[in-house]
Protein backbone atom coordinates (compact mmCIF):
# COMPACT_ATOMS: atom_id res chain seq x y z
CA UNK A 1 103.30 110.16 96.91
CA UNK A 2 104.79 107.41 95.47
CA UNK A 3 108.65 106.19 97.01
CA UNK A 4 110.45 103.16 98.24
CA UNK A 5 109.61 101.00 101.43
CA UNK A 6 111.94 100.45 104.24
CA UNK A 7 112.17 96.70 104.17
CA UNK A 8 112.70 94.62 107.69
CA UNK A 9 112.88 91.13 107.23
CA UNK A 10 111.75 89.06 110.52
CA UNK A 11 111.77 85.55 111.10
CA UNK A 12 110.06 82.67 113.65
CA UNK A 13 111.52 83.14 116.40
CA UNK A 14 109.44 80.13 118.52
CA UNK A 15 107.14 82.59 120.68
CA UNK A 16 106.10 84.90 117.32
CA UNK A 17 106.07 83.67 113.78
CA UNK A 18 106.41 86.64 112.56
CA UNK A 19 106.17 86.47 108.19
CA UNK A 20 107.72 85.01 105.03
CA UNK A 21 107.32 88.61 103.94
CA UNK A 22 108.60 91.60 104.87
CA UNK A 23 107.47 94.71 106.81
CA UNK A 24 106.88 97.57 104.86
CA UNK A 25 107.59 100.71 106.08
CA UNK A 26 106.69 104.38 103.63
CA UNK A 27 108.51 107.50 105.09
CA UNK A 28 106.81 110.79 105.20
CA UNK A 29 103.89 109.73 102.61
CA UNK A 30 101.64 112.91 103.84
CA UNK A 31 102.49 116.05 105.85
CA UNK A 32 98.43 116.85 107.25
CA UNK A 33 96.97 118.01 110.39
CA UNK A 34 95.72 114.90 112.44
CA UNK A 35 92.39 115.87 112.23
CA UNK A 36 92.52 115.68 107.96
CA UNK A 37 95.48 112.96 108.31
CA UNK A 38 92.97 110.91 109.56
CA UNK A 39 90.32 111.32 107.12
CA UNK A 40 92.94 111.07 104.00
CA UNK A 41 94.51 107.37 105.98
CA UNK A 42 90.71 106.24 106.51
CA UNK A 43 89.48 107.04 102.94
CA UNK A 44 92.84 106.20 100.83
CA UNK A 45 92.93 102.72 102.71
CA UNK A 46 88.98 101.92 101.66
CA UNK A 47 90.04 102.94 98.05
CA UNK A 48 92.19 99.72 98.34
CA UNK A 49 89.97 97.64 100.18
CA UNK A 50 91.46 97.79 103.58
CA UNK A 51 89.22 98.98 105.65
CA UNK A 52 87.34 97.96 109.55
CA UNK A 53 89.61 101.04 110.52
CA UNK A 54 90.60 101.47 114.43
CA UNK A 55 91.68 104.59 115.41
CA UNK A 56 93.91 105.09 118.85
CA UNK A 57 97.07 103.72 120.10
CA UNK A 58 99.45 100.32 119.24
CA UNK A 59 98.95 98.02 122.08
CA UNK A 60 102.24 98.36 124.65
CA UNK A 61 102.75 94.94 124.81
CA UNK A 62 104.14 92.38 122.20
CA UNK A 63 101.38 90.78 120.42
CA UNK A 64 100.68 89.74 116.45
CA UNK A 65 97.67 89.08 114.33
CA UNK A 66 97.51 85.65 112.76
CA UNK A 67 94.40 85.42 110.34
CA UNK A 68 95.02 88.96 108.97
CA UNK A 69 97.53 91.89 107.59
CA UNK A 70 97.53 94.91 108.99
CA UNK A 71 98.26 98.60 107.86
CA UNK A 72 99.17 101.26 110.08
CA UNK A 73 98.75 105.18 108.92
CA UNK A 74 100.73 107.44 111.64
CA UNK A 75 98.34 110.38 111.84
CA UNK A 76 99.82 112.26 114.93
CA UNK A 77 102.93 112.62 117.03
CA UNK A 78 105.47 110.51 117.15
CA UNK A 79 106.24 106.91 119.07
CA UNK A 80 108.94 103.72 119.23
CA UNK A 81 108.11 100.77 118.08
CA UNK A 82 109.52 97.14 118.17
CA UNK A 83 108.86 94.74 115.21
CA UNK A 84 109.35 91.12 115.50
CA UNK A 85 109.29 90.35 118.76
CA UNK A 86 111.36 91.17 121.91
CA UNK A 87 114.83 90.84 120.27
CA UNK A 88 113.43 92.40 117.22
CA UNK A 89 113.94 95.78 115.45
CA UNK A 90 113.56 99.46 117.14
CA UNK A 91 111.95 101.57 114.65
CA UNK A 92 110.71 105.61 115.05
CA UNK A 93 107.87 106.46 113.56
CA UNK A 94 106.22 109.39 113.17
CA UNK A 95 103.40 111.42 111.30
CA UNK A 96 102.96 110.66 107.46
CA UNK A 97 104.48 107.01 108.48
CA UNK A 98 102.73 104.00 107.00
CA UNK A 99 103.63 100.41 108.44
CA UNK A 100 102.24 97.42 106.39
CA UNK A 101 102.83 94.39 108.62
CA UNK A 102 102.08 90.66 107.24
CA UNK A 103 100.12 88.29 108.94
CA UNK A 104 102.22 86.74 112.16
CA UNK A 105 104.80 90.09 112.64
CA UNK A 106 105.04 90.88 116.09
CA UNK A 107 104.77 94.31 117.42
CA UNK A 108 104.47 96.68 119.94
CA UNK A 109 104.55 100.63 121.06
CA UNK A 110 107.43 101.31 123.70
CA UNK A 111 107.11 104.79 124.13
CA UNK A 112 104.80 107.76 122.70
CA UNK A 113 104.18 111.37 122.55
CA UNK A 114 101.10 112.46 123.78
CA UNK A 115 99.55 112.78 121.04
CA UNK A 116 100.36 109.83 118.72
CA UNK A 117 97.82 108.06 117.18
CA UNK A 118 97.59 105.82 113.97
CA UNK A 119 94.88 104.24 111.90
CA UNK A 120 94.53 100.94 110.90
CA UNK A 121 93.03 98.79 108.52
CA UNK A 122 92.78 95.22 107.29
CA UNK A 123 92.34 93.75 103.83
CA UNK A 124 88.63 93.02 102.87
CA UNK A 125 87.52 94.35 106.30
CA UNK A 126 89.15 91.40 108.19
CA UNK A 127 88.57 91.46 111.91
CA UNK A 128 91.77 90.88 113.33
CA UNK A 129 92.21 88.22 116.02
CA UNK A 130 94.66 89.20 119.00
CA UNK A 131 97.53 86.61 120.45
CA UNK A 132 99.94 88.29 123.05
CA UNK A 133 103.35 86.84 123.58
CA UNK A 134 102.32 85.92 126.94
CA UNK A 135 100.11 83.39 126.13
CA UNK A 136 101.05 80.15 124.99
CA UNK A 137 101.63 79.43 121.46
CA UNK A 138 98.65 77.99 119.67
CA UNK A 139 99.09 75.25 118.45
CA UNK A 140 99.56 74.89 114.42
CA UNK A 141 100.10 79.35 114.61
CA UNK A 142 102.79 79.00 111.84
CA UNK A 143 100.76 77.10 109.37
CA UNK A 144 97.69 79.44 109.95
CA UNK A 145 100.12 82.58 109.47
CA UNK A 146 101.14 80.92 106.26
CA UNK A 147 97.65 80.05 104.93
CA UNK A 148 96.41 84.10 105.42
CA UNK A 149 96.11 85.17 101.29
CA UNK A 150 98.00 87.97 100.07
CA UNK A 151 95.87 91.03 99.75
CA UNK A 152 94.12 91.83 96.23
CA UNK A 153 95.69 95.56 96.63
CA UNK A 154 98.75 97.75 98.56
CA UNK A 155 96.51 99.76 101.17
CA UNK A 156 98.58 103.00 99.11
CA UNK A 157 99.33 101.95 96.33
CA UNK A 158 96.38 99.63 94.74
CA UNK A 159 97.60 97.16 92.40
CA UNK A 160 100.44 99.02 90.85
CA UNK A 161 104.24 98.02 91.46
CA UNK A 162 106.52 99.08 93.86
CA UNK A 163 104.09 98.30 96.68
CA UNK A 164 102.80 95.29 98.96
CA UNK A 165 102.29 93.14 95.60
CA UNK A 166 105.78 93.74 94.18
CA UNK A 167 107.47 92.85 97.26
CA UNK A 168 105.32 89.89 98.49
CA UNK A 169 104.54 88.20 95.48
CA UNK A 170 107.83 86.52 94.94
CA UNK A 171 107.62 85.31 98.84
């Protein structure tokens, strides 16, 4: 299972603050139906301790998480994605994709198949707060962003290298 992230590096750009770290983004880490996808993104992520799992669709307008990191298991179909706000990247995705987004990283679905779907989870079960674009900026958002802790494991790949903890710690 094991190979190397994409790595997207996105900055404050004054509306989203986006991460010191990067996006993470595993190619083709399982070829499964959706219906056992699923089950292996749900129970591989709680082996890590990223779990409070939502199942469905990525929200179709830009928004960002600031007191948590999320993961993001493709389990079905395919979709296009934007990452770090409304200049950001463009990025396919499709089944067997997993996106690990810091804390801050703005994101959002601009077009789907019918039948994509992902999974995701937070670190220690965090319940992820919800700040669209188009509401004002709260007020001290970069220094909470920066105060969320790194997680204890990689939602694949535990606490061995070449994950989440490789590639964060030195940010």
């Amino acid at each position: 299972m094991k190979n190397s992230p994409e790595i997207y590096h996105f900055t404050d750009n004054g509306i989203i603050p986006n991460s010191n770290h990067p996006v993470l983004i595993y190619r083709g880490i399982f070829n499964l139906d959706p219906e056992t996808g699923v089950d292996w993104l749900v129970g591989h992520f709680a082996e890590n301790n990223w779990t409070n799992p939502f199942h469905g669709k990525i929200y179709d307008y830009h928004h960002y998480h600031s007191n948590t990191h999320e993961v993001l298991g493709v389990y079905a179909g395919d979709a296009l994605l934007q990452l770090g706000g409304e200049h950001g990247e463009k990025i396919a995705v499709s089944i067997g994709d997993v996106l690990i987004l810091p804390a801050g990283t703005g994101h959002i679905e601009l077009q789907h198949s019918d039948d994509f779907a992902v999974v995701a989870a937070y670190p220690d079960g965090m319940e992820p707060d919800l700040i669209k674009i188009s509401d004002e900026r709260p007020k001290g958002i970069r220094e909470k962003v920066d105060l969320v802790p790194l997680p204890e494991n990689d939602p694949l790949y535990g606490k061995t290298e070449n994950g989440l903890l490789d590639h964060w710690k030195s940010q």
